[in-house]
C-alpha atoms as a PDB file:
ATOM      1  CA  UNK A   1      92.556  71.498  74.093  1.00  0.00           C
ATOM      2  CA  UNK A   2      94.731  72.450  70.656  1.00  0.00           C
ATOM      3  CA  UNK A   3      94.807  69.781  67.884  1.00  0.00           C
ATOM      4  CA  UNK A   4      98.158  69.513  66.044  1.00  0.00           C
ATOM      5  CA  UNK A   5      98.301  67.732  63.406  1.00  0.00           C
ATOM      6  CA  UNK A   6     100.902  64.651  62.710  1.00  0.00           C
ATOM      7  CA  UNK A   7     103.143  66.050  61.115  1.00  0.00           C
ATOM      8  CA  UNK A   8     103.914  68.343  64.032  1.00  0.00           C
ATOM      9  CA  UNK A   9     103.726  65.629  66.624  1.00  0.00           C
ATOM     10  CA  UNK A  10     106.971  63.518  68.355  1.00  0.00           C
ATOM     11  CA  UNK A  11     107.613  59.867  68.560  1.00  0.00           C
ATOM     12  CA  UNK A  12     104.539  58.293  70.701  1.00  0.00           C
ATOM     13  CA  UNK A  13     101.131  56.976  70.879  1.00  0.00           C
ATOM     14  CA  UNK A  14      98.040  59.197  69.666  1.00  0.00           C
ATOM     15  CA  UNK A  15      94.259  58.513  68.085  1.00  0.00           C
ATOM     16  CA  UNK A  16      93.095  59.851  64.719  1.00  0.00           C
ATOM     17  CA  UNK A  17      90.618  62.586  65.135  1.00  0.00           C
ATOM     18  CA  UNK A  18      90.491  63.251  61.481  1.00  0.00           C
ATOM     19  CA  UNK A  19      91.872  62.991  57.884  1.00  0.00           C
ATOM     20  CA  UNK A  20      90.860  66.020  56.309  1.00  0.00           C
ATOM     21  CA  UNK A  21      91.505  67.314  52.587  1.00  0.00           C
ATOM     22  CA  UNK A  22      90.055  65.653  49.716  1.00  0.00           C
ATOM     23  CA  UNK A  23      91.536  63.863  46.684  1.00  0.00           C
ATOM     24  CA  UNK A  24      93.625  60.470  46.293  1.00  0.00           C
ATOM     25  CA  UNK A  25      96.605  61.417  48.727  1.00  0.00           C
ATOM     26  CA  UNK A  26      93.461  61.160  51.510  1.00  0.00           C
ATOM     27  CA  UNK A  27      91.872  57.990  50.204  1.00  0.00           C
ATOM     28  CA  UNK A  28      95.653  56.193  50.108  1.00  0.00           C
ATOM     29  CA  UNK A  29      95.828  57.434  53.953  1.00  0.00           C
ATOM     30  CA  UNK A  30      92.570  55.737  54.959  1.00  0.00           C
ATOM     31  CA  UNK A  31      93.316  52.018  52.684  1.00  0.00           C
ATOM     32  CA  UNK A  32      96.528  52.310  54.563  1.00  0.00           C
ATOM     33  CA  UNK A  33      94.197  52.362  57.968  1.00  0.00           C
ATOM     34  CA  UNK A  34      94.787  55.877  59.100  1.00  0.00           C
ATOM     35  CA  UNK A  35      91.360  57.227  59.311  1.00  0.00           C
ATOM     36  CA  UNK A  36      88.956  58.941  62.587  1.00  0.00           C
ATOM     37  CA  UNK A  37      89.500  56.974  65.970  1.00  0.00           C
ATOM     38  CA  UNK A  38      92.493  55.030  65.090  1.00  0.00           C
ATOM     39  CA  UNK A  39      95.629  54.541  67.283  1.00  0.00           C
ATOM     40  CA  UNK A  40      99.152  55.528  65.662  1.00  0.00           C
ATOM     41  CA  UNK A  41     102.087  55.371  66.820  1.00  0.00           C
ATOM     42  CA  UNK A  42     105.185  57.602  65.704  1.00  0.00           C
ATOM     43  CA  UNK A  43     108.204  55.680  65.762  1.00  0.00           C
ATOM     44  CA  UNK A  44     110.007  58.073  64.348  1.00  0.00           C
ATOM     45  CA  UNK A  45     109.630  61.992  63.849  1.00  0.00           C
ATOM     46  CA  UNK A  46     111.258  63.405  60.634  1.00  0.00           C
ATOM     47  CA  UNK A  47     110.428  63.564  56.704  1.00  0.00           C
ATOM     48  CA  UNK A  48     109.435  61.027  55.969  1.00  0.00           C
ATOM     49  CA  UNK A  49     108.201  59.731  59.576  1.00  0.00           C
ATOM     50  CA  UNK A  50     107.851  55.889  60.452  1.00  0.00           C
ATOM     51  CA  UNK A  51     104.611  55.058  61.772  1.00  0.00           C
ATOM     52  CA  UNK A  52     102.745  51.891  63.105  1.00  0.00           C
ATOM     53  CA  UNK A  53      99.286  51.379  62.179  1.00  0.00           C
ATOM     54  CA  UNK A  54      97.258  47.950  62.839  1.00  0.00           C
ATOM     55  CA  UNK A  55     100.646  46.789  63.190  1.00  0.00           C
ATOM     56  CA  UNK A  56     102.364  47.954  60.270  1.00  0.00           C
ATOM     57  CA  UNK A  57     105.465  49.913  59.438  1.00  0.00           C
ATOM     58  CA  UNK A  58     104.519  52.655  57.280  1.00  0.00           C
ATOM     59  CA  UNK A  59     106.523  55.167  56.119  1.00  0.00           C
ATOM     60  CA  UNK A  60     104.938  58.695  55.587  1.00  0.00           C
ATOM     61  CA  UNK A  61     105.915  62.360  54.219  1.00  0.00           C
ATOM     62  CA  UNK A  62     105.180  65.283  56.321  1.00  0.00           C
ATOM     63  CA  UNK A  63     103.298  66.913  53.756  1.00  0.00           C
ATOM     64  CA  UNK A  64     100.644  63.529  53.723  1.00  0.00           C
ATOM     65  CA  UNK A  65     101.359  64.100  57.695  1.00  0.00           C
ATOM     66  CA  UNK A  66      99.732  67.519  57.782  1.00  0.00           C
ATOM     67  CA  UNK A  67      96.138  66.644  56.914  1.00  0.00           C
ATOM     68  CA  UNK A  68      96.107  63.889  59.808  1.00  0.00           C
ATOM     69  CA  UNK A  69      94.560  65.933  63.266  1.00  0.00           C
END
């Protein structure tokens, strides 16, 4: 089975396999809750996307997308 990451992904309901890279931008993704096993949701596809995570809104650019698999 291919990963894609989120950035490449359309509006629906997927789990967190990874965050990779290293640095801030990666430790603002995980405080925000997006980290391995989690459930997002794409609400809407674009630049930057809408997602909900633990039942927030959060809006995210598609380069911050790209290191979620």
């Amino acid at each position: 089975m291919s990963q894609i990451t989120l950035s490449h992904a359309g509006p629906g309901t997927f789990r967190c396999i990874e965050v990779t890279g290293e640095g801030e931008p990666v430790v603002r993704l995980k405080r925000m809750g997006i980290c391995s096993g989690r459930q997002i949701s794409i609400l809407q596809a674009g630049d930057p996307m809408i997602l909900r995570v633990i039942g927030a809104r959060i809006g995210l650019s598609r380069e911050l997308a790209a290191t979620v698999v």
